[in-house]
C-alpha atoms as a PDB file:
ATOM      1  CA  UNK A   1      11.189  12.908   3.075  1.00  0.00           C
ATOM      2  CA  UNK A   2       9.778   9.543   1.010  1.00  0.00           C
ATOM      3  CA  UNK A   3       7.243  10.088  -1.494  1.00  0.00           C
ATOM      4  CA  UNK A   4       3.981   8.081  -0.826  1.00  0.00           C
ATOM      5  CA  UNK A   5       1.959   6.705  -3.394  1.00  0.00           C
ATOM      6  CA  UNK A   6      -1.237   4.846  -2.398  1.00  0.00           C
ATOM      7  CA  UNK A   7      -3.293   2.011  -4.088  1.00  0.00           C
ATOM      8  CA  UNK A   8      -6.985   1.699  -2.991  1.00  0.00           C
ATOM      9  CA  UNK A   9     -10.350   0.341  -5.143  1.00  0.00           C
ATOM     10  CA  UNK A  10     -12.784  -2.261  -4.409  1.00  0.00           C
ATOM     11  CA  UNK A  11     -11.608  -5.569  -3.545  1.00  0.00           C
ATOM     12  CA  UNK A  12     -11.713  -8.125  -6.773  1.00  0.00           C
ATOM     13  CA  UNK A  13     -11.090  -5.300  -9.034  1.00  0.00           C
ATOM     14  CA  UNK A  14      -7.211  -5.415  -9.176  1.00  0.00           C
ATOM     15  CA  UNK A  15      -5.002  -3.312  -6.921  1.00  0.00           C
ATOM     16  CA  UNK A  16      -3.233  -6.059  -5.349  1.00  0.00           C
ATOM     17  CA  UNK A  17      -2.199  -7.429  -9.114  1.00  0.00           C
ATOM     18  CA  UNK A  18      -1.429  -3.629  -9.901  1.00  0.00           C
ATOM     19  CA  UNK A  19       0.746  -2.749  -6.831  1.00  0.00           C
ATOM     20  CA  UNK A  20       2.696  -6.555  -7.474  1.00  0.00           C
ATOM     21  CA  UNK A  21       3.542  -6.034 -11.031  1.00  0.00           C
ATOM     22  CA  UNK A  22       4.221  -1.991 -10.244  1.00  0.00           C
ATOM     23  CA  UNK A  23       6.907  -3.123  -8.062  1.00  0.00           C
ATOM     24  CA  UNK A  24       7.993  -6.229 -10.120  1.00  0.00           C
ATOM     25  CA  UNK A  25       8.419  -3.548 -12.915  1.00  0.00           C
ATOM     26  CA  UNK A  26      10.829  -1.448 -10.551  1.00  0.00           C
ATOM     27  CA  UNK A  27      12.945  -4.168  -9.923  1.00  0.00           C
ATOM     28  CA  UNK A  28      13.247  -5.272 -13.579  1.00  0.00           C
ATOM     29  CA  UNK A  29      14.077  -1.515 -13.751  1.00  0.00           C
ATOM     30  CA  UNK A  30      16.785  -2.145 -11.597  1.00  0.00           C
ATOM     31  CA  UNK A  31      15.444   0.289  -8.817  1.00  0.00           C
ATOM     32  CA  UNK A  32      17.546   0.710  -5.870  1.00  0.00           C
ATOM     33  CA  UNK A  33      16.270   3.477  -3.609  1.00  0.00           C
ATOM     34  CA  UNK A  34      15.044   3.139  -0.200  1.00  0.00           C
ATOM     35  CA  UNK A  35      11.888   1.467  -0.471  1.00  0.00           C
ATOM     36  CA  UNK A  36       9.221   0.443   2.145  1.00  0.00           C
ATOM     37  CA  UNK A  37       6.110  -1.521   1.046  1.00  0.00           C
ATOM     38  CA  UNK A  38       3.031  -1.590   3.349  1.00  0.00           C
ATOM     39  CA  UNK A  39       1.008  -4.349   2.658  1.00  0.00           C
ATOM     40  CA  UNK A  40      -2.811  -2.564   3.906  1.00  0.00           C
ATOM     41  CA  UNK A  41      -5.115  -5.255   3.043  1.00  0.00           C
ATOM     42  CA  UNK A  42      -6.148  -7.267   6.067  1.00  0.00           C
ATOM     43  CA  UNK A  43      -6.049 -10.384   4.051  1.00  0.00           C
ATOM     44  CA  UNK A  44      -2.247  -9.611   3.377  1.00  0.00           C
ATOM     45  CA  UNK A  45      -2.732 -11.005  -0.224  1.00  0.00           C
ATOM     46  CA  UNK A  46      -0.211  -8.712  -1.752  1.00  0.00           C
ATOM     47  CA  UNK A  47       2.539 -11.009   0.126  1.00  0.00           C
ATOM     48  CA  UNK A  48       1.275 -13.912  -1.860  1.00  0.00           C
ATOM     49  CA  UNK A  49       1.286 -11.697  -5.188  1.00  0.00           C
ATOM     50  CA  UNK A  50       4.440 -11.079  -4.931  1.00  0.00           C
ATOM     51  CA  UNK A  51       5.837 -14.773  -3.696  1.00  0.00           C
ATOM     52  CA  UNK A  52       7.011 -13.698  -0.003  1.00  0.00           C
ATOM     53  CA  UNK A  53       6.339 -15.710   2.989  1.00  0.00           C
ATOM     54  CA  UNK A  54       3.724 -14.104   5.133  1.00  0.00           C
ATOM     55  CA  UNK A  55       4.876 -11.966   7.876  1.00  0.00           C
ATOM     56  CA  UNK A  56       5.720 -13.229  11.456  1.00  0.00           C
ATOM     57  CA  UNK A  57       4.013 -10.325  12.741  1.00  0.00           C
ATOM     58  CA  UNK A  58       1.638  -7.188  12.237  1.00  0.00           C
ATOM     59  CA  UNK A  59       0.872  -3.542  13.032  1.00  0.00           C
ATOM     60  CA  UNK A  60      -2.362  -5.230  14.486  1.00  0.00           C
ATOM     61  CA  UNK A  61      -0.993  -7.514  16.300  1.00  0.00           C
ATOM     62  CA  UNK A  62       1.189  -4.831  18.414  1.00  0.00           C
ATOM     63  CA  UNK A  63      -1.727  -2.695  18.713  1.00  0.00           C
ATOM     64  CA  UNK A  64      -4.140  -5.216  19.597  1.00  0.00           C
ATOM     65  CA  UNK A  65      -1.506  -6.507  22.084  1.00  0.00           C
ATOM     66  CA  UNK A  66      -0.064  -3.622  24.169  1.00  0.00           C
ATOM     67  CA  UNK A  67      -1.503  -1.773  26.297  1.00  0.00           C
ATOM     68  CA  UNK A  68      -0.669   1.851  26.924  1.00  0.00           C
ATOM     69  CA  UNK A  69      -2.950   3.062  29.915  1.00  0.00           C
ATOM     70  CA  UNK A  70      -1.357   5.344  32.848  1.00  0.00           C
ATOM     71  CA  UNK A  71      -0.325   2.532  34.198  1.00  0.00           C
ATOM     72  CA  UNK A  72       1.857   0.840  32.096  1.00  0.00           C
ATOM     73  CA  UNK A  73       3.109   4.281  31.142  1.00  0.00           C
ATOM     74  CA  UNK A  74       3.844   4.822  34.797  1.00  0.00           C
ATOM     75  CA  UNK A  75       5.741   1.458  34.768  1.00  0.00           C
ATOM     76  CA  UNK A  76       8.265   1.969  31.799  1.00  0.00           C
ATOM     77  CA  UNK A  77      11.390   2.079  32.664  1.00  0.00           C
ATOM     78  CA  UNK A  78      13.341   5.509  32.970  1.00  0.00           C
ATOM     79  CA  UNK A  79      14.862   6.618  29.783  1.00  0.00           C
ATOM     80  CA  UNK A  80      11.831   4.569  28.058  1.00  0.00           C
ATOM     81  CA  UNK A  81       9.307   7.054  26.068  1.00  0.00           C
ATOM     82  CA  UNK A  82       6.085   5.222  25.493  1.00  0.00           C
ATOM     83  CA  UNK A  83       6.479   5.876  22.037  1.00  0.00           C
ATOM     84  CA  UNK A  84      10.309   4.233  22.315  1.00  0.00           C
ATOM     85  CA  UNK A  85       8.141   1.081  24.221  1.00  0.00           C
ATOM     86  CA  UNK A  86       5.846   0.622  21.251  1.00  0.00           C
ATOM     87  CA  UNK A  87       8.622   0.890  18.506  1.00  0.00           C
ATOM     88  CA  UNK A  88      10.805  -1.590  20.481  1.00  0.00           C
ATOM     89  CA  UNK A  89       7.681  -4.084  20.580  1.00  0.00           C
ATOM     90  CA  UNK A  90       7.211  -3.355  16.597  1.00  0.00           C
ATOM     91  CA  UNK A  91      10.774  -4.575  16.177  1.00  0.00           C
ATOM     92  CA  UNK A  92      10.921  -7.370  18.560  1.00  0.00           C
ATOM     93  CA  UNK A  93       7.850  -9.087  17.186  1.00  0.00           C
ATOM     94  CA  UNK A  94       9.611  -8.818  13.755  1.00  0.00           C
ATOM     95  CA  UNK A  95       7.182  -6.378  11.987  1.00  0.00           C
ATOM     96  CA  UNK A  96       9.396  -4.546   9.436  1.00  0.00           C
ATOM     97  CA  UNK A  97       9.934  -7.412   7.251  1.00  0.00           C
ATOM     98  CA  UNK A  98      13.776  -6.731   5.016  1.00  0.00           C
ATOM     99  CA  UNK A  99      12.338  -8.424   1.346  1.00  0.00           C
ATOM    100  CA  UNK A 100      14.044  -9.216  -1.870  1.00  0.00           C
ATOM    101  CA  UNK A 101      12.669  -9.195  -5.609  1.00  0.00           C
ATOM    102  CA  UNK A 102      15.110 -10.250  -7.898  1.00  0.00           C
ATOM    103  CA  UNK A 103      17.734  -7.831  -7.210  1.00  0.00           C
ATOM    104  CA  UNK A 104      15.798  -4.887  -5.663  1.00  0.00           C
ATOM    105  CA  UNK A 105      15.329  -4.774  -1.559  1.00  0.00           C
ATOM    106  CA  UNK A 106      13.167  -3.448   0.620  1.00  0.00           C
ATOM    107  CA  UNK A 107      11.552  -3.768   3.578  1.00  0.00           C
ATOM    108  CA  UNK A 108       7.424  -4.664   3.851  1.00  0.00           C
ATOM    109  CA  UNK A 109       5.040  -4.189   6.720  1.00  0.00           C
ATOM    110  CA  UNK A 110       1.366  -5.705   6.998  1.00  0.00           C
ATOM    111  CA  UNK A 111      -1.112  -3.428   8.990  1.00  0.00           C
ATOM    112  CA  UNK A 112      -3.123  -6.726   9.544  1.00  0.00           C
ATOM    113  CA  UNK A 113      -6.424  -7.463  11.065  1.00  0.00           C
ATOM    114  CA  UNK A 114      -7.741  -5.446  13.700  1.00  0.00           C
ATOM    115  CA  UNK A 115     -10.101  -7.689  16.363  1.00  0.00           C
ATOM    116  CA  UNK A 116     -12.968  -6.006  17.841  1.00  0.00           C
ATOM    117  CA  UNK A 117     -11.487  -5.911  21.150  1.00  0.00           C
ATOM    118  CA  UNK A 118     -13.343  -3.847  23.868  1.00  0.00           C
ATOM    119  CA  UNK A 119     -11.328  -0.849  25.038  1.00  0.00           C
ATOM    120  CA  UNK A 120     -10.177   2.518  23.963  1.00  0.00           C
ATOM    121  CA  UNK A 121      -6.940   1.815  21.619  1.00  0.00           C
ATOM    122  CA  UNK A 122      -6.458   6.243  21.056  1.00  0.00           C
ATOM    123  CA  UNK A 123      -3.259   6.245  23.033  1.00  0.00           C
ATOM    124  CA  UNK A 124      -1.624   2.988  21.085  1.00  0.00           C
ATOM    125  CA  UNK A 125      -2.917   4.463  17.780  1.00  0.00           C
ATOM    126  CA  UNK A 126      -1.384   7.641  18.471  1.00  0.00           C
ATOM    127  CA  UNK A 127       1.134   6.521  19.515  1.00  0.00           C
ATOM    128  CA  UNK A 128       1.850   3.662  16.580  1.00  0.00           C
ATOM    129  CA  UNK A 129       0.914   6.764  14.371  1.00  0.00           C
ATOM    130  CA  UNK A 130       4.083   9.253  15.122  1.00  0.00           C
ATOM    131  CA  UNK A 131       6.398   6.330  14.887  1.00  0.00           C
ATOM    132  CA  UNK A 132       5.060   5.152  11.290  1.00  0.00           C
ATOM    133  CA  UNK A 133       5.274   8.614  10.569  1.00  0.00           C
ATOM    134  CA  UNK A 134       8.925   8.269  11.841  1.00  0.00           C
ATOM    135  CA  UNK A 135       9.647   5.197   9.720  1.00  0.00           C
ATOM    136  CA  UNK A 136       8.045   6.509   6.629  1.00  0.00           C
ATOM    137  CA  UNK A 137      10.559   9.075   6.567  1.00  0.00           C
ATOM    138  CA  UNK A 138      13.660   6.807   6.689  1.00  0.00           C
ATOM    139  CA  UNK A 139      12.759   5.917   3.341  1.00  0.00           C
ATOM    140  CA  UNK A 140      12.668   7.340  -0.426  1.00  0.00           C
ATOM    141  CA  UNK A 141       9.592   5.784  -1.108  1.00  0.00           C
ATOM    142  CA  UNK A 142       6.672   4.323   0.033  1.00  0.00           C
ATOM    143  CA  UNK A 143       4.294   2.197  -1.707  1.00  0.00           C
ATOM    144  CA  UNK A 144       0.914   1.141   0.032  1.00  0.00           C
ATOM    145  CA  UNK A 145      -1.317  -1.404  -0.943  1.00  0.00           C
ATOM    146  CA  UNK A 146      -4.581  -0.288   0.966  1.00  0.00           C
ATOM    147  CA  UNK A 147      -7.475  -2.090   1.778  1.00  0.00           C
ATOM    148  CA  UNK A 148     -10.915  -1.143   0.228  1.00  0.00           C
ATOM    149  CA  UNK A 149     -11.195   2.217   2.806  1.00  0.00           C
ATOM    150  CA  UNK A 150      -8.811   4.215   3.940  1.00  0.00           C
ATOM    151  CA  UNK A 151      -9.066   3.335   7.136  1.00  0.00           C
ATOM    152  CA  UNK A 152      -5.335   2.540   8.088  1.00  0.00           C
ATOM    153  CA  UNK A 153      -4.153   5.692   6.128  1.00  0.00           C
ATOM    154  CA  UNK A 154      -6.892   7.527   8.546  1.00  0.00           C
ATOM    155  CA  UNK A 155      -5.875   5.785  11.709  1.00  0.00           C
ATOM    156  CA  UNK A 156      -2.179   6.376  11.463  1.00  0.00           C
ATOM    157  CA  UNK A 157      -2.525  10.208  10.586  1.00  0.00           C
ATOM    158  CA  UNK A 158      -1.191   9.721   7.216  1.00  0.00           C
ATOM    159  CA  UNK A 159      -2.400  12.710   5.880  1.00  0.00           C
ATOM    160  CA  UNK A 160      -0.992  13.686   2.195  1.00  0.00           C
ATOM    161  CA  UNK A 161       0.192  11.260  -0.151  1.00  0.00           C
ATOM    162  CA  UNK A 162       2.463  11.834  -3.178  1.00  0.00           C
ATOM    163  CA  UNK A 163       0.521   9.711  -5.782  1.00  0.00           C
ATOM    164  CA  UNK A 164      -3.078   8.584  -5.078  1.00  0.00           C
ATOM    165  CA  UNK A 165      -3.919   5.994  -7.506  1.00  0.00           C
ATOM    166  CA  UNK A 166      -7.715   4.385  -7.697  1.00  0.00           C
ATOM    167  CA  UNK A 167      -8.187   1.063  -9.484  1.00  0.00           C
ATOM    168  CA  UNK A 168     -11.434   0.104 -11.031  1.00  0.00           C
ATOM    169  CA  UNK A 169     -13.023  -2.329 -13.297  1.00  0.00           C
ATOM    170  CA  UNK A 170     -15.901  -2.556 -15.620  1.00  0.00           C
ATOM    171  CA  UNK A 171     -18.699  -2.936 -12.814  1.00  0.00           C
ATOM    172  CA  UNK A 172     -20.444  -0.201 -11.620  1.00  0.00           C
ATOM    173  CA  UNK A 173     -19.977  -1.311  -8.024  1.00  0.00           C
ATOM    174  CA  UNK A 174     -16.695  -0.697  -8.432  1.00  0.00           C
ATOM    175  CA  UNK A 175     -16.672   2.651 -10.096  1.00  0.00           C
ATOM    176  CA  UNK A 176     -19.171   3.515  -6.717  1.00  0.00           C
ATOM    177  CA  UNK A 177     -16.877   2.465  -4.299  1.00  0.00           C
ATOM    178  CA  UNK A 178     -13.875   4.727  -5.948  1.00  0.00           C
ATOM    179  CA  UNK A 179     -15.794   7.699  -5.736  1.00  0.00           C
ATOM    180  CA  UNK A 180     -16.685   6.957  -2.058  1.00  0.00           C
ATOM    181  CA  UNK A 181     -12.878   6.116  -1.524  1.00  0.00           C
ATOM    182  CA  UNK A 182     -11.895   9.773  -3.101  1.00  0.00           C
ATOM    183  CA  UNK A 183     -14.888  11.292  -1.059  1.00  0.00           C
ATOM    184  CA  UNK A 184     -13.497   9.278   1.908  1.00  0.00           C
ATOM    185  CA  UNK A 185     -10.173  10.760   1.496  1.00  0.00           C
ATOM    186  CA  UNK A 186     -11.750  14.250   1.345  1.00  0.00           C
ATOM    187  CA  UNK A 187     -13.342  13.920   4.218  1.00  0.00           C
ATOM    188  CA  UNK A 188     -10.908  12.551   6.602  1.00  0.00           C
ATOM    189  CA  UNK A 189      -8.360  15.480   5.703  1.00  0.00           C
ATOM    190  CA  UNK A 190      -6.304  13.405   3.110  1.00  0.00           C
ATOM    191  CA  UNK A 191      -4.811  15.534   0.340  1.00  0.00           C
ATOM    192  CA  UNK A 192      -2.806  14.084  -2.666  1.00  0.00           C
ATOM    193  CA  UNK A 193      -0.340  15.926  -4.940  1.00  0.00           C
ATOM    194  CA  UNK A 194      -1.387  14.082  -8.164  1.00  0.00           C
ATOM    195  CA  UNK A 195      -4.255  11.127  -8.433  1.00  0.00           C
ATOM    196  CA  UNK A 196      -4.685   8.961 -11.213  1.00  0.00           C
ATOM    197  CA  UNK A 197      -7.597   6.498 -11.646  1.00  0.00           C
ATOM    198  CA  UNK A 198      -6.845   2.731 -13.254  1.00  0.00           C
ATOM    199  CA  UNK A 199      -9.628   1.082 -15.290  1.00  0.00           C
ATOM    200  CA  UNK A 200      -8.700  -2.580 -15.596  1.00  0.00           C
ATOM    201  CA  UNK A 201     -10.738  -4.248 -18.503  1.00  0.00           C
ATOM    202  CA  UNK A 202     -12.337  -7.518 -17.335  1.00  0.00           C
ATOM    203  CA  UNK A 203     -12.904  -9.311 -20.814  1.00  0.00           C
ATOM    204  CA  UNK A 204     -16.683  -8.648 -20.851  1.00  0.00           C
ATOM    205  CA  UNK A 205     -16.874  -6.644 -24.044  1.00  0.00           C
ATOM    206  CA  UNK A 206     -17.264  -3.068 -22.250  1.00  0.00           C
ATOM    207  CA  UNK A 207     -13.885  -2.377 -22.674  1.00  0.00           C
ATOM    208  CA  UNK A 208     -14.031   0.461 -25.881  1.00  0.00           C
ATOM    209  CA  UNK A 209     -17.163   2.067 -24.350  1.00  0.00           C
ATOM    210  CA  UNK A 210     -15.608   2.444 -20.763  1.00  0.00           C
ATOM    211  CA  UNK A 211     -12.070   3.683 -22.144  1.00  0.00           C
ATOM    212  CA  UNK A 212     -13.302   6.304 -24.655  1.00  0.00           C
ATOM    213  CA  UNK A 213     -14.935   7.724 -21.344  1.00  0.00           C
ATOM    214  CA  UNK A 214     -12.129   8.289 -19.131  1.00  0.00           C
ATOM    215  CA  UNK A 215     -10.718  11.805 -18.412  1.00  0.00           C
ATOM    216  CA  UNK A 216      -6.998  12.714 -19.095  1.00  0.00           C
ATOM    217  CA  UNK A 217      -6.311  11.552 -15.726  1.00  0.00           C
ATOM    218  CA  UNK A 218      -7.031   7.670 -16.364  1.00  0.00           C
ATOM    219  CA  UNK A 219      -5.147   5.115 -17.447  1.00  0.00           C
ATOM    220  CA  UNK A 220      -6.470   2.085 -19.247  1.00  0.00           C
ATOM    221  CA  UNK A 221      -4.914  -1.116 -18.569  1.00  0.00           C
ATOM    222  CA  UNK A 222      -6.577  -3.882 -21.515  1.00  0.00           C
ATOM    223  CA  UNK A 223      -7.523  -7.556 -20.595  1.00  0.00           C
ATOM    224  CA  UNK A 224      -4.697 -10.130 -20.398  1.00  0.00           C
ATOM    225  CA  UNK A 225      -6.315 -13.965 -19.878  1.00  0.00           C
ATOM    226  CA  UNK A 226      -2.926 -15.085 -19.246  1.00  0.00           C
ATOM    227  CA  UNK A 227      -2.947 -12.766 -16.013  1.00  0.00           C
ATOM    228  CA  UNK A 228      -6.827 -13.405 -15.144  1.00  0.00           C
ATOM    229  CA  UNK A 229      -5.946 -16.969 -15.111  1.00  0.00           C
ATOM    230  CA  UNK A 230      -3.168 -17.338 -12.943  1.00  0.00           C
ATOM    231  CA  UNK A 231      -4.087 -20.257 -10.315  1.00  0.00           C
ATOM    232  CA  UNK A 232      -4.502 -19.183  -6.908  1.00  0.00           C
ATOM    233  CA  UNK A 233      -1.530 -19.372  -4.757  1.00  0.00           C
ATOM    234  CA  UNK A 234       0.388 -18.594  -7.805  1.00  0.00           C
ATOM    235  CA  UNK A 235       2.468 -15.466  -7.189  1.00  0.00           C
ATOM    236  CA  UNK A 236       1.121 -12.916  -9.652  1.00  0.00           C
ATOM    237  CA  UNK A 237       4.356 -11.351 -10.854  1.00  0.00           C
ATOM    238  CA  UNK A 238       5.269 -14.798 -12.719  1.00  0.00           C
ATOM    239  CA  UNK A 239       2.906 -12.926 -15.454  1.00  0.00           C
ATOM    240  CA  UNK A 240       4.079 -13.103 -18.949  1.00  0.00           C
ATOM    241  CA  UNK A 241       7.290 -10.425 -18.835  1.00  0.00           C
ATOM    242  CA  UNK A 242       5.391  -9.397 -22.570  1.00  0.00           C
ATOM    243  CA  UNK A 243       2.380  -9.249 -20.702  1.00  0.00           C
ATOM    244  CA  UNK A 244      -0.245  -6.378 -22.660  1.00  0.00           C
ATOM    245  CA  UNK A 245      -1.062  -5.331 -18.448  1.00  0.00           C
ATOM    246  CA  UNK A 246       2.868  -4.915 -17.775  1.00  0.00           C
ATOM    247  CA  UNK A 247       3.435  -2.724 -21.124  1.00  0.00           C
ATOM    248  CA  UNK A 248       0.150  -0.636 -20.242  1.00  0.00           C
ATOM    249  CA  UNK A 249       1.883   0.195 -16.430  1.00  0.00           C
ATOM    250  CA  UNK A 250       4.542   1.503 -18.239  1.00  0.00           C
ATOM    251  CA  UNK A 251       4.017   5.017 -17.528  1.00  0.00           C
ATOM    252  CA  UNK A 252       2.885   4.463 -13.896  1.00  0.00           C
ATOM    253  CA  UNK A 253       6.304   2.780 -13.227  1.00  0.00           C
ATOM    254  CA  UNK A 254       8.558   6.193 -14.540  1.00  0.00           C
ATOM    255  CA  UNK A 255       5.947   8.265 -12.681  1.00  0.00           C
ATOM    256  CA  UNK A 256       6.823   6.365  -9.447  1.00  0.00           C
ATOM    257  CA  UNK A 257      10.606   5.984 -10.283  1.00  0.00           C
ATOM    258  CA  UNK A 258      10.724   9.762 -10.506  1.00  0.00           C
ATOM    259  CA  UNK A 259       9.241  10.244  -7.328  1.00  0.00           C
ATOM    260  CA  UNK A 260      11.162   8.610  -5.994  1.00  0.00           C
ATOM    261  CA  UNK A 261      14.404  10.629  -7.698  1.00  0.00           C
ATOM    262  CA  UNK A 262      12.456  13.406  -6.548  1.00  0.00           C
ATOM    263  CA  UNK A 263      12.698  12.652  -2.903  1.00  0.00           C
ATOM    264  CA  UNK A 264      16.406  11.503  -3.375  1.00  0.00           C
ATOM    265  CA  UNK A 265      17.183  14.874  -4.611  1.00  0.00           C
ATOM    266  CA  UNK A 266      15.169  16.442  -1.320  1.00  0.00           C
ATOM    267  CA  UNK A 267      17.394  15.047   0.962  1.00  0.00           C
ATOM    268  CA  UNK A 268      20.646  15.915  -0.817  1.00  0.00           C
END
């Protein structure tokens, strides 16, 4: 069963940068497990981080595009489940994305935007929610780079993950919103084996008094200009390779590669 490790935290603060160089540090590792990356953000920016070509198509798109009342249900063809409908429209449209960085692959899916369209969408979302569930399990691990909620996690009944991690800068907007986000979790029936919170340091001189704060269960990641002036458009992972942010995720990348052993050794 794939290990699942989750990256949420206020948008601006870094979690897109984090889960880019997290997985540019695998593949310098030379990881080579099965790997799926779910790109949560509605804005899909953590395609750009990383220097992929956007998807052709999204979870949203399907869901926001098939309907799944009696009717059609009545009108699949025998043999068809309406769960086997929706997966076959997930891989016709091209969702599951196979990806390449330097030598490690994978495959990446966007969740997308969601229009307010009128209409119940229970029976596509439960449906789209057993056969993520299905797909998450043909893989070792699972990487997700979420939007500011948890709303996608919520929606498609993911309800543990392996590896909860919280990013947060200096602001105090930001340290808010990852307390909501862990009270969020909470409440929607999300457990996690292990969390760890990320304080990124923005430059503004409030790095020593916010580190010498932090429980055991942070991990401080120090201000790199190099990486807070990257361009945008430029892919983030072209960062520095002696980058002070890459030598501070260290850790984070052997906790995630031993997940990910962890799961390999599951299944064996």
């Amino acid at each position: 069963m794939a290990k699942i490790v989750t990256v949420s935290g206020k948008g601006g603060v870094g979690k897109t940068t984090t889960a880019a160089l997290l997985l540019d540090e695998m593949a310098r590792a030379g990881y080579a497990g099965r790997l799926l990356v779910v790109d949560g953000d509605p804005a899909m920016t953590l395609y750009q981080a990383l220097g992929q070509a956007p998807p052709p198509a999204t979870v949203a798109d399907i869901r926001d595009n098939t309907r799944l009342d009696a009717r059609t249900i009545q009108a699949l063809p025998e043999g068809i489940s309406p769960a086997g409908y929706v997966a076959g429209r997930l891989l016709e449209a091209g969702v599951l994305n196979p990806q390449k960085l330097q030598e490690m692959s994978f495959d990446m899916l966007a969740m997308g935007w969601h229009e307010g369209s009128p209409g119940c969408f229970c029976s596509i979302n439960n449906m789209l929610g057993l056969i993520l569930q299905q797909l998450m399990d043909r893989y070792d691990l699972v990487i997700v780079d979420n939007e500011a909620g948890l709303e996608h996690l919520a929606r498609y009944r993911v309800k543990h993950v392996d590896l909860f991690l919280v990013v947060y800068a200096s602001s105090l907007a930001s340290r808010i919103v990852a307390g909501r986000i862990r009270a969020v979790a909470e409440k929607v029936g999300m457990t996690a084996t292990d969390t760890l919170g990320i304080y990124i340091a923005t430059g503004n001189g409030q790095q020593d008094t916010m580190t010498a704060e932090l429980p055991a269960d942070f991990l401080a990641v120090p201000f790199d200009p190099d990486l807070a002036g990257l361009t945008a458009g430029r892919p983030v992972i072209k960062a520095d390779i002696h980058s002070p942010v890459r030598a501070a995720l260290g850790s984070l990348v052997t906790r995630v590669l031993n997940l990910s052993l962890a799961a390999v050794k599951a299944d064996d």
